[in-house]
N, C-alpha and C. Protein backbone atom coordinates (compact mmCIF):
# COMPACT_ATOMS: atom_id res chain seq x y z
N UNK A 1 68.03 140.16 209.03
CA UNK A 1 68.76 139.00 208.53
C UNK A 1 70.22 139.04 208.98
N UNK A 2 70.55 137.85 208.98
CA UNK A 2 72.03 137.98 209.34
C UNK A 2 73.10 137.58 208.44
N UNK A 3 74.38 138.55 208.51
CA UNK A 3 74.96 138.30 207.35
C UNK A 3 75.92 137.20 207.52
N UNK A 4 76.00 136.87 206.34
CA UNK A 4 77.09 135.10 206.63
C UNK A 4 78.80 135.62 206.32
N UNK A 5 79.04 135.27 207.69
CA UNK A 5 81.01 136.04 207.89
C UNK A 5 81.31 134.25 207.91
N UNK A 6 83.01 135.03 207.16
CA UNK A 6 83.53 133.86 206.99
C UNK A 6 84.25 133.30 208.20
N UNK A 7 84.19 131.81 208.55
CA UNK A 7 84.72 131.04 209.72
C UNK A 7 86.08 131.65 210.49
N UNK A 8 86.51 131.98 211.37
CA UNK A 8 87.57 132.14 211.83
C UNK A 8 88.40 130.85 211.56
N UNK A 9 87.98 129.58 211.39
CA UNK A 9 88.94 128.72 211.16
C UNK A 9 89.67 128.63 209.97
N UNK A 10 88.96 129.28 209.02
CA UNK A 10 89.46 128.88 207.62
C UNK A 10 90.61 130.09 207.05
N UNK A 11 90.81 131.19 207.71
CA UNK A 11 92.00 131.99 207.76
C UNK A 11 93.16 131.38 208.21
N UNK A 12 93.38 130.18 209.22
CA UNK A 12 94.54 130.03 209.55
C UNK A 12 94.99 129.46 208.82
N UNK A 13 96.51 129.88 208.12
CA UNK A 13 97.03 129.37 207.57
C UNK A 13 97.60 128.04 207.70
N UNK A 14 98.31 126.87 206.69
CA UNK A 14 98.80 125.90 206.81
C UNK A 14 100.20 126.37 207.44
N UNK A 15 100.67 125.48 208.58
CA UNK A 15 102.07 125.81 208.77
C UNK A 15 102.80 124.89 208.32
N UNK A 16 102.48 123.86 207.60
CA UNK A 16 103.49 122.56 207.53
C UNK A 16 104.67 123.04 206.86
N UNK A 17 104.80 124.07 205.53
CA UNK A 17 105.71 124.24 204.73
C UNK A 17 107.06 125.16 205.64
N UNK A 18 106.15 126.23 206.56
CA UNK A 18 107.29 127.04 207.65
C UNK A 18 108.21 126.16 208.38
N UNK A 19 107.54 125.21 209.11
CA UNK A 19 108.12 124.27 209.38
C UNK A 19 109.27 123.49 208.82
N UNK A 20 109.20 123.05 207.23
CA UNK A 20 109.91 122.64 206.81
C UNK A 20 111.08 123.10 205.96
N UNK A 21 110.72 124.84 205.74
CA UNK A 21 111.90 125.13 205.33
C UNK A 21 113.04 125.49 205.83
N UNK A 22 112.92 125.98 207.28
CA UNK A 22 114.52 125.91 207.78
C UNK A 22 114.87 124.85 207.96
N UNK A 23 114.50 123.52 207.88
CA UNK A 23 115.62 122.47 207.81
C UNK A 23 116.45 122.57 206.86
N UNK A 24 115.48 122.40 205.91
CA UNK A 24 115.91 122.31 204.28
C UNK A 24 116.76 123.47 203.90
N UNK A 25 116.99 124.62 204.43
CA UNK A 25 117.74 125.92 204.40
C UNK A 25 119.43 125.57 205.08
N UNK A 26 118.86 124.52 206.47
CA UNK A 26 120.02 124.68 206.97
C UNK A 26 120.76 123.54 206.70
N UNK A 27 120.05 122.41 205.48
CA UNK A 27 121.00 121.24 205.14
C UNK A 27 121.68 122.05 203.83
N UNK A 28 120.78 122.99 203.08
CA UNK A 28 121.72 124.11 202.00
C UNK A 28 123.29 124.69 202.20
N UNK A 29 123.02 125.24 203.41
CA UNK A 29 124.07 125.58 203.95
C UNK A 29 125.34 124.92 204.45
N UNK A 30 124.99 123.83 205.24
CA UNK A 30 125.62 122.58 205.64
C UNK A 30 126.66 121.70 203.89
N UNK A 31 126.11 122.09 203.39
CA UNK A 31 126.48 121.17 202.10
C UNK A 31 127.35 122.28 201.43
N UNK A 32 126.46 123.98 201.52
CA UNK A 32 127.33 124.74 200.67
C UNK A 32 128.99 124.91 201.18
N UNK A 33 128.84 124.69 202.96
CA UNK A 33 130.10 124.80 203.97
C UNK A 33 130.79 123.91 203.32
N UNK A 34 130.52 122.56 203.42
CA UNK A 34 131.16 121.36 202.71
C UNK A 34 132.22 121.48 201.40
N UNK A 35 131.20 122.01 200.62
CA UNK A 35 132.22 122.30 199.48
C UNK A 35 133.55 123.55 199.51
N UNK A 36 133.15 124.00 200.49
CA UNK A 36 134.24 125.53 200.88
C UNK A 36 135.06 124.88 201.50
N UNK A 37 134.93 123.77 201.95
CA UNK A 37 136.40 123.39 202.82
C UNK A 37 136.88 122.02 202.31
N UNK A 38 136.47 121.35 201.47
CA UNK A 38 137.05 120.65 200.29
C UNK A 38 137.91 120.78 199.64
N UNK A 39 137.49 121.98 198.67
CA UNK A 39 138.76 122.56 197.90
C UNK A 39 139.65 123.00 198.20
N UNK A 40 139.90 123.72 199.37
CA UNK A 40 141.05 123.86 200.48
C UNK A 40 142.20 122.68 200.80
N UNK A 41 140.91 121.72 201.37
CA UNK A 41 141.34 120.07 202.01
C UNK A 41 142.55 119.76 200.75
N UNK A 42 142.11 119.80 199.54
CA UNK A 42 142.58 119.13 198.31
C UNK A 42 144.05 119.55 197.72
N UNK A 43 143.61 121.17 198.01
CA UNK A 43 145.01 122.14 197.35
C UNK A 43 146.11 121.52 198.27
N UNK A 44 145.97 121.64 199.13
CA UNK A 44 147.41 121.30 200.26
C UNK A 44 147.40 120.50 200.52
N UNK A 45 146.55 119.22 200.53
CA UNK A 45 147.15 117.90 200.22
C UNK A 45 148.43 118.00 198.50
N UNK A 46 147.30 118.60 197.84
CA UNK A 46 148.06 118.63 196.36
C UNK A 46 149.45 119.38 196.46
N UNK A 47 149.65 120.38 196.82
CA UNK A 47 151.11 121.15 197.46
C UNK A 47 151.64 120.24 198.07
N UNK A 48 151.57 119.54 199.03
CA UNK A 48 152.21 118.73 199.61
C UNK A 48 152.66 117.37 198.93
N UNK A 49 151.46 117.31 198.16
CA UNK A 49 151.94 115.64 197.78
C UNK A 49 152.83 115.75 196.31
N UNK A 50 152.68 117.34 195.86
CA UNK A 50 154.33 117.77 194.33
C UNK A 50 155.53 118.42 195.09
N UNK A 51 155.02 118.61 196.15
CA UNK A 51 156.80 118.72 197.23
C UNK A 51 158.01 118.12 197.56
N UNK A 52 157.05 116.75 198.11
CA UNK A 52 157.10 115.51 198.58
C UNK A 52 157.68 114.92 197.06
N UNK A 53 156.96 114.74 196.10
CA UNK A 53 157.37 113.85 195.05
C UNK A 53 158.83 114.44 194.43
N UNK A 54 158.81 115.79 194.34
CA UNK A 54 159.87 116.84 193.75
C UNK A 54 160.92 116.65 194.80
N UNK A 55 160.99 116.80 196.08
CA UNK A 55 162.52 116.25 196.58
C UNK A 55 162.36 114.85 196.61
N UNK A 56 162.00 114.16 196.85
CA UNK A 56 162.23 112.99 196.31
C UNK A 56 163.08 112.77 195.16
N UNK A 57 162.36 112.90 194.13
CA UNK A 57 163.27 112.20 192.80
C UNK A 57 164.99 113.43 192.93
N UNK A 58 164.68 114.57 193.72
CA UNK A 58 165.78 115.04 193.40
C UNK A 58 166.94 114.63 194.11
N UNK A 59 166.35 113.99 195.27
CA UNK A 59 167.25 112.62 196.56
C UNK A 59 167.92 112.11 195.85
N UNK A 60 166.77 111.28 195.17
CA UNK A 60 167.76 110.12 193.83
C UNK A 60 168.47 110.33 193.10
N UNK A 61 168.53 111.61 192.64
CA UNK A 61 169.19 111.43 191.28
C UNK A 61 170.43 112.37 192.33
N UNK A 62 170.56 113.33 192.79
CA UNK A 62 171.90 113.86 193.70
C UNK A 62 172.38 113.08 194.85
N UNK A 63 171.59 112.36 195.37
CA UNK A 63 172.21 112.06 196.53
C UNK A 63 172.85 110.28 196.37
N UNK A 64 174.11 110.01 196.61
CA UNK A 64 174.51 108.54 196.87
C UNK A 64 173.97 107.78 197.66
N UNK A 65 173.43 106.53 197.79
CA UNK A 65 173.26 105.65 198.60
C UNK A 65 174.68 105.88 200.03
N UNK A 66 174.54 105.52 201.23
CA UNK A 66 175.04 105.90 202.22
C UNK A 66 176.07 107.12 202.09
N UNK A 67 175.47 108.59 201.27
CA UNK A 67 176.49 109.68 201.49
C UNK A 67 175.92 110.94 202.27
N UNK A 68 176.35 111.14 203.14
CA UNK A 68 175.85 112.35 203.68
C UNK A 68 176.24 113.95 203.63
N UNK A 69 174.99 115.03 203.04
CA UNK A 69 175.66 115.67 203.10
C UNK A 69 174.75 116.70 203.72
N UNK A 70 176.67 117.71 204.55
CA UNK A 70 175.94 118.28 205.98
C UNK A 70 175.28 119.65 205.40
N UNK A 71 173.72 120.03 206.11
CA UNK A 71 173.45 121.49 206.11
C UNK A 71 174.13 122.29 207.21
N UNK A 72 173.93 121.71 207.92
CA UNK A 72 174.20 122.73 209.52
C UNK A 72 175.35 121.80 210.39
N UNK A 73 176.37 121.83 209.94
CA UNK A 73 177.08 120.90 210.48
C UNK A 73 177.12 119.21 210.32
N UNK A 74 177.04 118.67 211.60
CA UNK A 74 176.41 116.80 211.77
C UNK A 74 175.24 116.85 212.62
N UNK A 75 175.01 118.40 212.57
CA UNK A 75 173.33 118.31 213.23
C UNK A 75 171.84 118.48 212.10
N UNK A 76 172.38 118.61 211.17
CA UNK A 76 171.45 118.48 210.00
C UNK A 76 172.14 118.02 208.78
N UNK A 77 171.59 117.24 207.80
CA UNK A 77 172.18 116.46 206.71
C UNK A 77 171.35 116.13 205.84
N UNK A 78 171.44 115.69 204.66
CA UNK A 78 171.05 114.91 203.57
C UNK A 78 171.43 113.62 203.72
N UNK A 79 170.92 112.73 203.99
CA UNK A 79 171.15 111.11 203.76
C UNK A 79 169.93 110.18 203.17
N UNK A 80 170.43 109.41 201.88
CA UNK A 80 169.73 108.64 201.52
C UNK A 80 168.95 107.43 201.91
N UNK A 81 168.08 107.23 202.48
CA UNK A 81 167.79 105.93 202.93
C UNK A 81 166.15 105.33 202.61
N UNK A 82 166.47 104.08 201.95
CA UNK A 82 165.03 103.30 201.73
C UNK A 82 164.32 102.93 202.92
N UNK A 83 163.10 102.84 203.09
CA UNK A 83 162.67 102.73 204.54
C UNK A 83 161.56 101.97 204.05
N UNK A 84 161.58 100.72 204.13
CA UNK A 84 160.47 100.07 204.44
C UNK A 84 159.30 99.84 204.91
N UNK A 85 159.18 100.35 206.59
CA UNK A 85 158.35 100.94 207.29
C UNK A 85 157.71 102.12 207.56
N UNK A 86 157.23 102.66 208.55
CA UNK A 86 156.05 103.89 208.69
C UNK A 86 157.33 104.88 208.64
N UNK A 87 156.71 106.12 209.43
CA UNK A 87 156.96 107.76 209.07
C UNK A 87 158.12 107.72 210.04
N UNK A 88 159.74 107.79 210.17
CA UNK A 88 160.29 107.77 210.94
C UNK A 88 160.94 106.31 211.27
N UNK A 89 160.86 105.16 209.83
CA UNK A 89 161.79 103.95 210.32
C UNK A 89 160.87 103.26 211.14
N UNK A 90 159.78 103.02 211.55
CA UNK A 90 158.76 102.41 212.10
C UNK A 90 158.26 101.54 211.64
N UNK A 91 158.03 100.46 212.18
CA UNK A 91 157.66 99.17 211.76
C UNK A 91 157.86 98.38 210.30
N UNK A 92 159.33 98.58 210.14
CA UNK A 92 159.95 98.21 208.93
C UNK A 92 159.35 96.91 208.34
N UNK A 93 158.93 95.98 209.47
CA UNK A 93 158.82 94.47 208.66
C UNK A 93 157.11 93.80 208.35
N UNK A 94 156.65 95.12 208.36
CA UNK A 94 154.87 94.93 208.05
C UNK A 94 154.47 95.61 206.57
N UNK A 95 155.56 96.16 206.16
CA UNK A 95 155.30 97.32 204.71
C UNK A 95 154.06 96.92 203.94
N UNK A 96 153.29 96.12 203.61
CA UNK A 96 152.44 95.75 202.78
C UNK A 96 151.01 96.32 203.89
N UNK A 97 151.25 95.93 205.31
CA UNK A 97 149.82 96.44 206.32
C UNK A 97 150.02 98.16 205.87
N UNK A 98 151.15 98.65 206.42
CA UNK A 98 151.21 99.98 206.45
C UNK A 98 150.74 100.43 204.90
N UNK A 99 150.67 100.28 204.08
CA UNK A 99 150.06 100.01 202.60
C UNK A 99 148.68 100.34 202.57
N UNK A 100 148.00 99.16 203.20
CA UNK A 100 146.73 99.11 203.56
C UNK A 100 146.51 100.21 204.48
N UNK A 101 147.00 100.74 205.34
CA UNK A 101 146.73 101.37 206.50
C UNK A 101 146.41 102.78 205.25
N UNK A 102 147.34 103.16 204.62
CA UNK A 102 147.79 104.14 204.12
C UNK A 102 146.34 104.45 202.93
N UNK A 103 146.12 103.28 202.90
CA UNK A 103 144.73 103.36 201.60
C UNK A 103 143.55 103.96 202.46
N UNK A 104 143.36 103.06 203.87
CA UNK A 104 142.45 103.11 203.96
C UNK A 104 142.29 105.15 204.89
N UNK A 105 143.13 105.36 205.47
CA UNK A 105 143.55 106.92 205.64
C UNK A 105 143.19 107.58 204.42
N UNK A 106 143.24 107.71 203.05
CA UNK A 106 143.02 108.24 202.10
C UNK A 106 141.51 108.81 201.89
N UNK A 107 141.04 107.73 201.94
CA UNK A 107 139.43 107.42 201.74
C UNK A 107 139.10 108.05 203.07
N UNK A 108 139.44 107.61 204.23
CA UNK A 108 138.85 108.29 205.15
C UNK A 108 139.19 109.65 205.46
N UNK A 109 140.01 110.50 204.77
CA UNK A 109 140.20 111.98 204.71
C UNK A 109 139.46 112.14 203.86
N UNK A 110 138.99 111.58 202.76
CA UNK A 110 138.34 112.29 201.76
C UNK A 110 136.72 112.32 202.02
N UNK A 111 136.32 111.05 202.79
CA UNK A 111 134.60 111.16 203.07
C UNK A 111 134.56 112.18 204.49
N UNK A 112 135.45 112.49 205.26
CA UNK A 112 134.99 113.62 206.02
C UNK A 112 135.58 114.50 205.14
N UNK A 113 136.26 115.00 204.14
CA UNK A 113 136.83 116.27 203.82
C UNK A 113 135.25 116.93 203.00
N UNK A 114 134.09 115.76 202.90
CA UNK A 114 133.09 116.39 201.88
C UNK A 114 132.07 116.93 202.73
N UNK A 115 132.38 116.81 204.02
CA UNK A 115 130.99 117.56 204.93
C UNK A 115 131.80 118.62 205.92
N UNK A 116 133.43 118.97 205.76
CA UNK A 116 133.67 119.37 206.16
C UNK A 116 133.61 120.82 206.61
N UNK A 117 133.66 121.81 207.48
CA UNK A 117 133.27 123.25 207.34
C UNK A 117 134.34 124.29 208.34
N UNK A 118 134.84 122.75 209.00
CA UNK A 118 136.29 123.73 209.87
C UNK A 118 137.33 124.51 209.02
N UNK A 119 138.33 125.46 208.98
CA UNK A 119 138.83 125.47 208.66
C UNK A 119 140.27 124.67 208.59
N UNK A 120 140.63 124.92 210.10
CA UNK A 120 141.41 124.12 210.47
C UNK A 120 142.09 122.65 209.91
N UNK A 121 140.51 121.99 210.79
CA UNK A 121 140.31 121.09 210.39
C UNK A 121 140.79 120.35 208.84
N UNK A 122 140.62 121.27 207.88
CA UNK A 122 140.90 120.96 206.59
C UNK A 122 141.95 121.22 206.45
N UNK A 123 142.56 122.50 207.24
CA UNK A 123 144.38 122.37 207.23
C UNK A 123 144.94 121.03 207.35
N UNK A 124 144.47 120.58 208.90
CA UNK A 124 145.14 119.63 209.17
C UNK A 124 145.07 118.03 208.41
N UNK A 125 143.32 117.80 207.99
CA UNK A 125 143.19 116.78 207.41
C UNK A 125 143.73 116.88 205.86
N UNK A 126 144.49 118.08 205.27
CA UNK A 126 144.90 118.07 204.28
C UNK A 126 146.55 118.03 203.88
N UNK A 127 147.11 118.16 205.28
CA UNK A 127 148.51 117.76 205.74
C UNK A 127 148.86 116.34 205.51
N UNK A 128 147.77 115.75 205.98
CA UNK A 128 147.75 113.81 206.12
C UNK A 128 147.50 113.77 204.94
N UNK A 129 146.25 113.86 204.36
CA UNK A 129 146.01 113.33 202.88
C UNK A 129 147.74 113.90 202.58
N UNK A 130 147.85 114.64 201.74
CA UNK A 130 149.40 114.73 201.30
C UNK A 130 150.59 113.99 201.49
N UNK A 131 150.55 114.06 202.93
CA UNK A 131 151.51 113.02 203.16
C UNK A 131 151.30 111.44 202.99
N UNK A 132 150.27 111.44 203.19
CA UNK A 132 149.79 109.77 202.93
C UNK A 132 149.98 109.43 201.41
N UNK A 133 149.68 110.46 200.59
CA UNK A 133 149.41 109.73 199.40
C UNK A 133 151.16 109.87 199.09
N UNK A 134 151.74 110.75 199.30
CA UNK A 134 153.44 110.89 199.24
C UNK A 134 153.96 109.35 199.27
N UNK A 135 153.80 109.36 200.27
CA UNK A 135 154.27 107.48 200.71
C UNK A 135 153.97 106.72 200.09
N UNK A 136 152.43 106.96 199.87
CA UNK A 136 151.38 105.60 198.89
C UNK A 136 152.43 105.67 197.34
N UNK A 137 152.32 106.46 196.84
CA UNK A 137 153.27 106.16 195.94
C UNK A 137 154.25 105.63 195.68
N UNK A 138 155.31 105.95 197.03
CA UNK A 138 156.46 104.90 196.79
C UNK A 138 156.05 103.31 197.14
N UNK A 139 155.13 103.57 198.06
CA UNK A 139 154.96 101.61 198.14
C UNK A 139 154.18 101.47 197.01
N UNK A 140 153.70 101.85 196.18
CA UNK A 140 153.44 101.40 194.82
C UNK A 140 153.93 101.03 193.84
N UNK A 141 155.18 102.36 193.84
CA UNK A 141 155.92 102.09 192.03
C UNK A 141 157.69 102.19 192.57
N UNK A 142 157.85 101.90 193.92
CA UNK A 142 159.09 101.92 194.12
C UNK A 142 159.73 99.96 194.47
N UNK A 143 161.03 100.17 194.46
CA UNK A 143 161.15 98.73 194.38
C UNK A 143 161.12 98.56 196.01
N UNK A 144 160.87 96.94 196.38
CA UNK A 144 161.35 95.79 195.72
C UNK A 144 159.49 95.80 194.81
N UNK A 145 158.71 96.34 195.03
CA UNK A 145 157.03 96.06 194.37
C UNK A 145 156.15 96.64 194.71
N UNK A 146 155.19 96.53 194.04
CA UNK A 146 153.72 96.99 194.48
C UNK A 146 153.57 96.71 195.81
N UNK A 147 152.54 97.71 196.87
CA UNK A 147 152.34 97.11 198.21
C UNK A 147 153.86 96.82 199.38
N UNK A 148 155.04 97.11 198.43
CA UNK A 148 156.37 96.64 199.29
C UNK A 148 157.26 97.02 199.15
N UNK A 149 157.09 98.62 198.30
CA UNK A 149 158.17 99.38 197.82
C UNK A 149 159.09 100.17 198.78
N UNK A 150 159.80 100.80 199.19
CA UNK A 150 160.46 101.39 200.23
C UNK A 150 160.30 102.50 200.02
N UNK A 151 159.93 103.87 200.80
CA UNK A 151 159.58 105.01 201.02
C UNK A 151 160.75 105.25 201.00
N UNK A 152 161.08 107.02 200.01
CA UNK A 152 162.66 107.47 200.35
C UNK A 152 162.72 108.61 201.78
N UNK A 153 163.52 108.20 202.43
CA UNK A 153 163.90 109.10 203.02
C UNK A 153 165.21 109.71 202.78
N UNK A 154 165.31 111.29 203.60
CA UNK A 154 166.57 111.84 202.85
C UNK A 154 166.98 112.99 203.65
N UNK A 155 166.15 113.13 204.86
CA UNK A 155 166.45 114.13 205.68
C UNK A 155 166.78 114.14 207.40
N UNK A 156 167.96 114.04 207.61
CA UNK A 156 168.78 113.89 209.11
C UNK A 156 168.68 114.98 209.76
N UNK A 157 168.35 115.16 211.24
CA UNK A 157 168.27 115.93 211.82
C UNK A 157 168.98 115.63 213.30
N UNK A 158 169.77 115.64 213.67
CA UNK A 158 170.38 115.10 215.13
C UNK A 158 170.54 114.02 215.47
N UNK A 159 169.75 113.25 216.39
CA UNK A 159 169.65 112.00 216.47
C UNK A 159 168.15 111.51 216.01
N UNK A 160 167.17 112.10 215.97
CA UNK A 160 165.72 111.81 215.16
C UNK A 160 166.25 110.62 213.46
N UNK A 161 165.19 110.01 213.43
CA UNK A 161 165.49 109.01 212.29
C UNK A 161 165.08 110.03 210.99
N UNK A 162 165.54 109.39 210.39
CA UNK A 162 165.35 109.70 208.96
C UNK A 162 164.71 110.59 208.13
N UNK A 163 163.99 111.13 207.59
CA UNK A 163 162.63 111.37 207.69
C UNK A 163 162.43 112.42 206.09
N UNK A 164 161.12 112.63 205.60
CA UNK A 164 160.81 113.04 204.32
C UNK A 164 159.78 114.15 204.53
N UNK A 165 159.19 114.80 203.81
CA UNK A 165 158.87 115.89 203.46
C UNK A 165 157.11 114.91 204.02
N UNK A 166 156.64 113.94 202.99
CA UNK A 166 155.30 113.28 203.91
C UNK A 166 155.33 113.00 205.31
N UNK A 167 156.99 112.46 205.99
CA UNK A 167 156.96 112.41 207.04
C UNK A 167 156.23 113.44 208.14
N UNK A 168 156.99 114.76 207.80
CA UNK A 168 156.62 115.63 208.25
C UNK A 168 155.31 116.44 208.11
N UNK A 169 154.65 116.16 207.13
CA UNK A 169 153.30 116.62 206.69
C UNK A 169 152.14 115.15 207.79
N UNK A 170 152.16 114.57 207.92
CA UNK A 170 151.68 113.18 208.12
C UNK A 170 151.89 113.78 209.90
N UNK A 171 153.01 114.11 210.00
CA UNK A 171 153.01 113.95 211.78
C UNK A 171 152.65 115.64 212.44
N UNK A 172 152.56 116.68 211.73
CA UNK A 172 152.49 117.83 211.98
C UNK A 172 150.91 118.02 211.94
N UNK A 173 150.19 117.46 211.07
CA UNK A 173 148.63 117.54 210.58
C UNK A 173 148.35 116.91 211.57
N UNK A 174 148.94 115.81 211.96
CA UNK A 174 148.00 114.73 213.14
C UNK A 174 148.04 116.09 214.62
N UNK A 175 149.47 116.36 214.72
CA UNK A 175 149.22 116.97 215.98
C UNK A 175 148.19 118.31 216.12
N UNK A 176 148.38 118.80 214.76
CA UNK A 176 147.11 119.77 215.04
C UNK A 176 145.89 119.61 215.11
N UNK A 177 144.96 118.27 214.79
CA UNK A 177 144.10 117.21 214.60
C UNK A 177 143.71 117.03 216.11
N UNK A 178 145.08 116.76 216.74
CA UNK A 178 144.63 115.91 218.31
C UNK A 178 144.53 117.50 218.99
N UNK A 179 145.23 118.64 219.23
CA UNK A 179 145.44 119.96 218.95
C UNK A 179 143.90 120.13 219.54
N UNK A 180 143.56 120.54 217.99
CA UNK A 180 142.09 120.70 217.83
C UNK A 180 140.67 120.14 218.72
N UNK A 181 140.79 118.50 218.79
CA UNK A 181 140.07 117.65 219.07
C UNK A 181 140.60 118.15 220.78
N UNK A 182 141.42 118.41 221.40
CA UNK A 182 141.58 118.47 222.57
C UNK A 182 140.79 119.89 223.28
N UNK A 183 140.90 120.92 222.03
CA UNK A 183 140.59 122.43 222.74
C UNK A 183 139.01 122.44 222.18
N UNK A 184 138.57 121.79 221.69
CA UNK A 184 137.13 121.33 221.74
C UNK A 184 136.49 121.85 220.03
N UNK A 185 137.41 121.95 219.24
CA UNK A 185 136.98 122.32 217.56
C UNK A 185 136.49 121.35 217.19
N UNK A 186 135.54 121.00 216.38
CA UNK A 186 134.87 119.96 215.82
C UNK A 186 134.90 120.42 214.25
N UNK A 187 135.07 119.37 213.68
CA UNK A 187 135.18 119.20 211.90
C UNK A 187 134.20 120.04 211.73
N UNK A 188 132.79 120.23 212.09
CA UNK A 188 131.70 120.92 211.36
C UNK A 188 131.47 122.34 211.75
N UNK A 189 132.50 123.16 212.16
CA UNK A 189 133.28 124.32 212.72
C UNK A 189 132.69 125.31 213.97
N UNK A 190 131.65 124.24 214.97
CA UNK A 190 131.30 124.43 216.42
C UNK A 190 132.42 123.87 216.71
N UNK A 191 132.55 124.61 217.98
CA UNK A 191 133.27 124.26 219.34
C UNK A 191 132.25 123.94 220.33
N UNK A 192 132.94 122.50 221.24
CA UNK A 192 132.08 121.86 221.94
C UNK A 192 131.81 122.26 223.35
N UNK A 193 132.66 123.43 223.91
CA UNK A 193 132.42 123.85 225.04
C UNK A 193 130.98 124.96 225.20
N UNK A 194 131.56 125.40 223.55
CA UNK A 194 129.82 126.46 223.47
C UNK A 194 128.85 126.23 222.92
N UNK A 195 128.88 124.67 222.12
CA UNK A 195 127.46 124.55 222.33
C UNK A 195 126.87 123.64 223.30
N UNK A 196 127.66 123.01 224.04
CA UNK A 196 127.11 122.82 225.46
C UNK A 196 126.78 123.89 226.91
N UNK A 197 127.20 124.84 226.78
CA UNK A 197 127.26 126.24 227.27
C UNK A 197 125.60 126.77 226.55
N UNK A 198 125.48 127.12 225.44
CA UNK A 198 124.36 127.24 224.95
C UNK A 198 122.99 126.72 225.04
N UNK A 199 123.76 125.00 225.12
CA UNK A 199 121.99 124.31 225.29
C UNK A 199 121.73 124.80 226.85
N UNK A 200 122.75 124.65 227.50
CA UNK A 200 122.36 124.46 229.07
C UNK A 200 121.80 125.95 229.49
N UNK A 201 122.09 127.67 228.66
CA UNK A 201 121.22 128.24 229.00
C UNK A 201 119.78 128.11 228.36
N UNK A 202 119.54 127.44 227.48
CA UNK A 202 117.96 127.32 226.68
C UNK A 202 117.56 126.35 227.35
C-alpha cells in the first residue's frame, strides 16, 4: 500500500503579508523622522520669533524716532525706522500683499516641517518660520492696522538698509535653503547625487 504524503504545494507559505510589511515599516519610520525634525523646526522658529519680539519693543521704548545711536562708529548704529515693506525697505507700497505673502510662507513651512527628516533643512526652514511670523505680527497689531502695520526696524549697518532681527533670520535661512537645494540635500535627508549614483549601480 502506499502511504498518503502531504502535497508539496500546501507547505508553501503565503507571502502576501512579507511583502507588505516593509512598506508599512518604512512609512513607520518616515513619520517617526517627521516628528524628530518638527520639534526642532518649531524651537528656533520659537527662539527667533521672542528675540525678534524682545528687541523690538526694547527699540520702542529706548530708541527716538530719527535718533541714532552709534555701536561701532557710523559703521554700525541703532536707528529707528517703520518700514512698511519687505525685509530690507522693499517694496514699501504693497504692505497688505507682503501680509499675504507672509501667511501664506507660514503654512507652507509648517506642512513640509511635518514630513520633514533633514536636519538642516529644519534649521533653515525654522529661521524663516521665525522670521516670518516676527514681521506677521507687526503687520497685524502695529499701526497704521491690521494687514498694514509697519515692521520695526532698528538696526544700521554701513550703507545696507535698515534691518531687524526677522530680517536677518528670514534672509540667512533662505540662503542656507538655496545652499542646500544647490549641493543636492533634500528635505527628506537623501542627497540627490547618491541616490542617483545608487540606482544607476542596481
Amino acid at each position: 500500500m502506499s502511504e498518503d504524503r502531504p502535497s508539496d504545494n500546501a507547505a508553501v507559505p503565503e507571502t502576501g503579508d512579507d511583502t507588505a510589511a516593509p512598506a508599512t515599516d518604512a512609512a513607520d519610520e518616515t513619520k517617526l523622522a517627521g516628528r524628530r525634525r518638527l520639534p526642532l523646526l518649531l524651537i528656533i522658529a520659537a527662539v527667533l520669533f521672542g528675540l525678534d519680539l524682545l528687541t523690538k519693543c526694547l527699540a520702542v521704548a529706548l530708541i527716538e524716532p530719527g535718533e541714532s545711536v552709534p555701536i561701532i562708529g557710523d559703521f554700525a548704529r541703532f536707528t529707528l525706522v517703520r518700514n512698511p515693506g519687505a525685509a530690507f525697505s522693499m517694496a514699501t507700497g504693497m504692505t497688505w500683499l507682503l501680509t499675504l505673502i507672509a501667511v501664506a510662507v507660514v503654512i507652507g513651512v509648517i506642512r513640509i516641517g511635518r514630513t520633514l527628516r533633514s536636519l538642516w533643512w529644519a534649521i533653515g526652514l525654522g529661521m524663516v518660520l521665525g522670521g516670518a511670523l516676527g514681521n506677521l505680527v507687526d503687520r497685524f497689531f502695529r499701526s497704521p492696522g491690521p494687514l498694514q502695520g509697519h515692521v520695526v526696524d532698528f538696526v544700521a549697518i554701513g550703507w545696507w538698509p535698515v534691518f531687524n532681527v526677522a530680517d536677518s533670520a528670514i534672509v540667512c535661512g533662505a540662503i542656507l535653503l538655496v545652499a542646500l537645494t544647490v549641493f543636492g540635500f533634500e528635505p527628506d535627508g537623501t542627497r540627490s547625487g547618491r541616490k542617483n549614483t545608487s540606482e544607476e549601480s542596481a
